[in-house]
C-alpha atoms as a PDB file:
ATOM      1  CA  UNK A   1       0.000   0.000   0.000  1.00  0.00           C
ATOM      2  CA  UNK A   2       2.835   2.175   0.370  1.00  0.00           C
ATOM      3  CA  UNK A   3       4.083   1.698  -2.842  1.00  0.00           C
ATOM      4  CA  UNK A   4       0.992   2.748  -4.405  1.00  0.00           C
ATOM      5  CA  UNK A   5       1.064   6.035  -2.033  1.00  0.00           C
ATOM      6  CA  UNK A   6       4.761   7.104  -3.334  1.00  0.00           C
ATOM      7  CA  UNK A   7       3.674   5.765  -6.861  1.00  0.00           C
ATOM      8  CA  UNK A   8       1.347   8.750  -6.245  1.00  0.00           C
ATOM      9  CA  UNK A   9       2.902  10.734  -4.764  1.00  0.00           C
ATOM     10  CA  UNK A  10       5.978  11.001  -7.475  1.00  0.00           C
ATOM     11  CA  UNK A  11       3.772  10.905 -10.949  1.00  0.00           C
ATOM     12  CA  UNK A  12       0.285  12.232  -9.592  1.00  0.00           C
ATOM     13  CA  UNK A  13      -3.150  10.327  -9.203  1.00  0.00           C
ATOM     14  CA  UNK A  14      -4.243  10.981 -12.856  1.00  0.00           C
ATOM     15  CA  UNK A  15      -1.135   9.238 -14.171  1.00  0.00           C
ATOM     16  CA  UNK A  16      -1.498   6.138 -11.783  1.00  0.00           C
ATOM     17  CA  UNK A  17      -5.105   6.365 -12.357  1.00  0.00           C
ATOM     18  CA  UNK A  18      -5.299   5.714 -16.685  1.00  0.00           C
ATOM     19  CA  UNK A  19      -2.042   3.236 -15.978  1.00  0.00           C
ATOM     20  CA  UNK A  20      -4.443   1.366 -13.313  1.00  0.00           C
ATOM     21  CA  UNK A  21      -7.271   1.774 -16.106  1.00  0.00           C
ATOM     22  CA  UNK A  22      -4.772   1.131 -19.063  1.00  0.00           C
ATOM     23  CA  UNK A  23      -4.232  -2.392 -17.445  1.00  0.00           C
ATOM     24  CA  UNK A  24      -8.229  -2.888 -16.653  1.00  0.00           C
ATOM     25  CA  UNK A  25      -8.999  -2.260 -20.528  1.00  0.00           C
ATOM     26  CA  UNK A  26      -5.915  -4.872 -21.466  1.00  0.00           C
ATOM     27  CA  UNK A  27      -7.704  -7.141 -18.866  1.00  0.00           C
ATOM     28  CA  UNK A  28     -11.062  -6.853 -20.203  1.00  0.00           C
ATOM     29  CA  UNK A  29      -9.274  -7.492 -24.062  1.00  0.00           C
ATOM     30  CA  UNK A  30      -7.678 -10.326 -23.294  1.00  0.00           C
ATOM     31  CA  UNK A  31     -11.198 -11.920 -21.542  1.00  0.00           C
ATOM     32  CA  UNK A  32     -12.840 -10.995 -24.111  1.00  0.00           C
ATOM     33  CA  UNK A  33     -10.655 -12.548 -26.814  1.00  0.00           C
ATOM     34  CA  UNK A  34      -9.656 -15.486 -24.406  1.00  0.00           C
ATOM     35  CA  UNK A  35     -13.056 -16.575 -23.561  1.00  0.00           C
ATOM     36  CA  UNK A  36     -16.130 -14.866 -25.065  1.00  0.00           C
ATOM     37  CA  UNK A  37     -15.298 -15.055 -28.036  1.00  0.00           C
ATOM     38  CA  UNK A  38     -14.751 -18.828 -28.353  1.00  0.00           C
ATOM     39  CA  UNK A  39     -17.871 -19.427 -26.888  1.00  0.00           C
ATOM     40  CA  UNK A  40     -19.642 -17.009 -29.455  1.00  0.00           C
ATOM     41  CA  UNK A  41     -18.341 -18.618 -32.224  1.00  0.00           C
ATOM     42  CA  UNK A  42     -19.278 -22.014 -31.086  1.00  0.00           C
ATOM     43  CA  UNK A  43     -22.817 -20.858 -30.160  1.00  0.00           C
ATOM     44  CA  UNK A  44     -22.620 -19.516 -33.759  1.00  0.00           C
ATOM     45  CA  UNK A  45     -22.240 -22.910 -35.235  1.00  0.00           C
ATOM     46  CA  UNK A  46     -25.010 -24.535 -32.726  1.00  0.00           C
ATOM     47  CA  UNK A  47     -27.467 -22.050 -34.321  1.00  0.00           C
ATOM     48  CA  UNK A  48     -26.281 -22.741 -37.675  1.00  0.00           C
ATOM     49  CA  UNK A  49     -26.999 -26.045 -37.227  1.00  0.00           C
ATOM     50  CA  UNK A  50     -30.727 -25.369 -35.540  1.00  0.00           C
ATOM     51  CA  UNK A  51     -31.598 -23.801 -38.716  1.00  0.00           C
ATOM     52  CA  UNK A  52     -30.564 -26.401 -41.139  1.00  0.00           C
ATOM     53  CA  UNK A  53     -32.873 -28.547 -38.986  1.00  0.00           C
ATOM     54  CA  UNK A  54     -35.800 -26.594 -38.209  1.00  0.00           C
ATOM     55  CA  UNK A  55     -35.510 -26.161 -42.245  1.00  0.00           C
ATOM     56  CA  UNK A  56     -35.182 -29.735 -42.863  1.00  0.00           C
ATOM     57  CA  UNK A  57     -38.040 -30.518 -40.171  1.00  0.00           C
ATOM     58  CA  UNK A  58     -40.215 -27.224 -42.202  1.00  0.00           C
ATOM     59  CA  UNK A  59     -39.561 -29.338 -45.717  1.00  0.00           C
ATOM     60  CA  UNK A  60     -40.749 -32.413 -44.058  1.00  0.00           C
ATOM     61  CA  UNK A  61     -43.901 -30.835 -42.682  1.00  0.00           C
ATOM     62  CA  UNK A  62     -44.320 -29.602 -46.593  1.00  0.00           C
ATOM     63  CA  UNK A  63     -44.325 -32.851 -47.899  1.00  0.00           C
ATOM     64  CA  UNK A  64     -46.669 -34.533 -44.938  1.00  0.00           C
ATOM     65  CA  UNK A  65     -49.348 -31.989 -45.669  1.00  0.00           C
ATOM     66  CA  UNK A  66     -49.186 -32.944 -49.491  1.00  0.00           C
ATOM     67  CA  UNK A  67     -49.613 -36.497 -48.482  1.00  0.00           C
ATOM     68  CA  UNK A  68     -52.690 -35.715 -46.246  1.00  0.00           C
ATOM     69  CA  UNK A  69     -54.257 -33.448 -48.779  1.00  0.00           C
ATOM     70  CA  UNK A  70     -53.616 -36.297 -51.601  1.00  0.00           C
ATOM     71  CA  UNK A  71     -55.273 -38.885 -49.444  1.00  0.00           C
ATOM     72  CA  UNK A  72     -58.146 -36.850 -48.673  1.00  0.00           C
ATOM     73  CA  UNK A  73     -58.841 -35.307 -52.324  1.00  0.00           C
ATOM     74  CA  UNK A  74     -58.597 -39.550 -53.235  1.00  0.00           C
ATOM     75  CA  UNK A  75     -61.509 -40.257 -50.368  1.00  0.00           C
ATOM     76  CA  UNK A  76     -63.295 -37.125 -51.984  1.00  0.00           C
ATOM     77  CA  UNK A  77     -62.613 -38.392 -55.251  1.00  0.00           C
ATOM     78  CA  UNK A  78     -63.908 -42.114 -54.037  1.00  0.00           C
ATOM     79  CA  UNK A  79     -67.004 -40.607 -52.577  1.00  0.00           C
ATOM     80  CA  UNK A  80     -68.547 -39.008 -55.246  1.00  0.00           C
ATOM     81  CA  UNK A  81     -67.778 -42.238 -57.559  1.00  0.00           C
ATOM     82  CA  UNK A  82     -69.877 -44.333 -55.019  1.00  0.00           C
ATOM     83  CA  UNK A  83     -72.555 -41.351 -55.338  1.00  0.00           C
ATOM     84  CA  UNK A  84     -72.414 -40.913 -58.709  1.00  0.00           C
ATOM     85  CA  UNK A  85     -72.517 -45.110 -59.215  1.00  0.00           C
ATOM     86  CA  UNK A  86     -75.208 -45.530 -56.799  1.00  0.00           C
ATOM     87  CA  UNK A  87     -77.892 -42.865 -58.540  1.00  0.00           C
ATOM     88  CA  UNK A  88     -76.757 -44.629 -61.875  1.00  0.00           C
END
C-alpha cells in the first residue's frame, strides 16, 4: 500500500489512475478474446446447425401436408364415384 502512495505521490493520481485503467482495458481485451469469443463462435455454429434442422423438419412438414391433402382429395374423389354409381 505504500508503494501505491509514493507511486502517487511522485507521478500524480491521474497518471497512476489511466495506468491502473490502461491495465483494466488490457484485462477486459484479453477476456474478451480469451473466452467470449470462443464461446460465441461455437454458439454460432449450434445455431447454424438449428436452422438447417428446423428447415429440414419445415420441408418435411411440406411434404406430410401434401400427403394428407392427396389422401383426402382420393376419399373425396372415391365418394362421389360411389354417389355418382349408386344414382346410376
Amino acid at each position: 500500500m505504500e508503494d501505491i502512495g509514493q507511486l502517487i505521490q511522485d507521478f500524480g493520481f491521474p497518471i497512476i489512475a489511466m495506468v491502473g485503467l490502461g491495465y483494466f482495458v488490457y484485462y477486459m481485451w484479453t477476456n474478451l478474446n480469451d473466452v467470449v469469443e470462443p464461446a460465441v463462435e461455437e454458439m454460432h455454429f449450434a445455431l447454424i446447425k438449428l436452422i438447417d434442422q428446423v428447415r429440414m423438419l419445415d420441408n418435411d412438414l411440406i411434404r406430410l401436408q401434401q400427403k394428407v391433402d392427396t389422401v383426402l382429395q382420393m376419399k373425396e374423389n372415391e365418394k362421389k364415384d360411389t354417389s355418382t354409381k349408386k344414382t346410376s
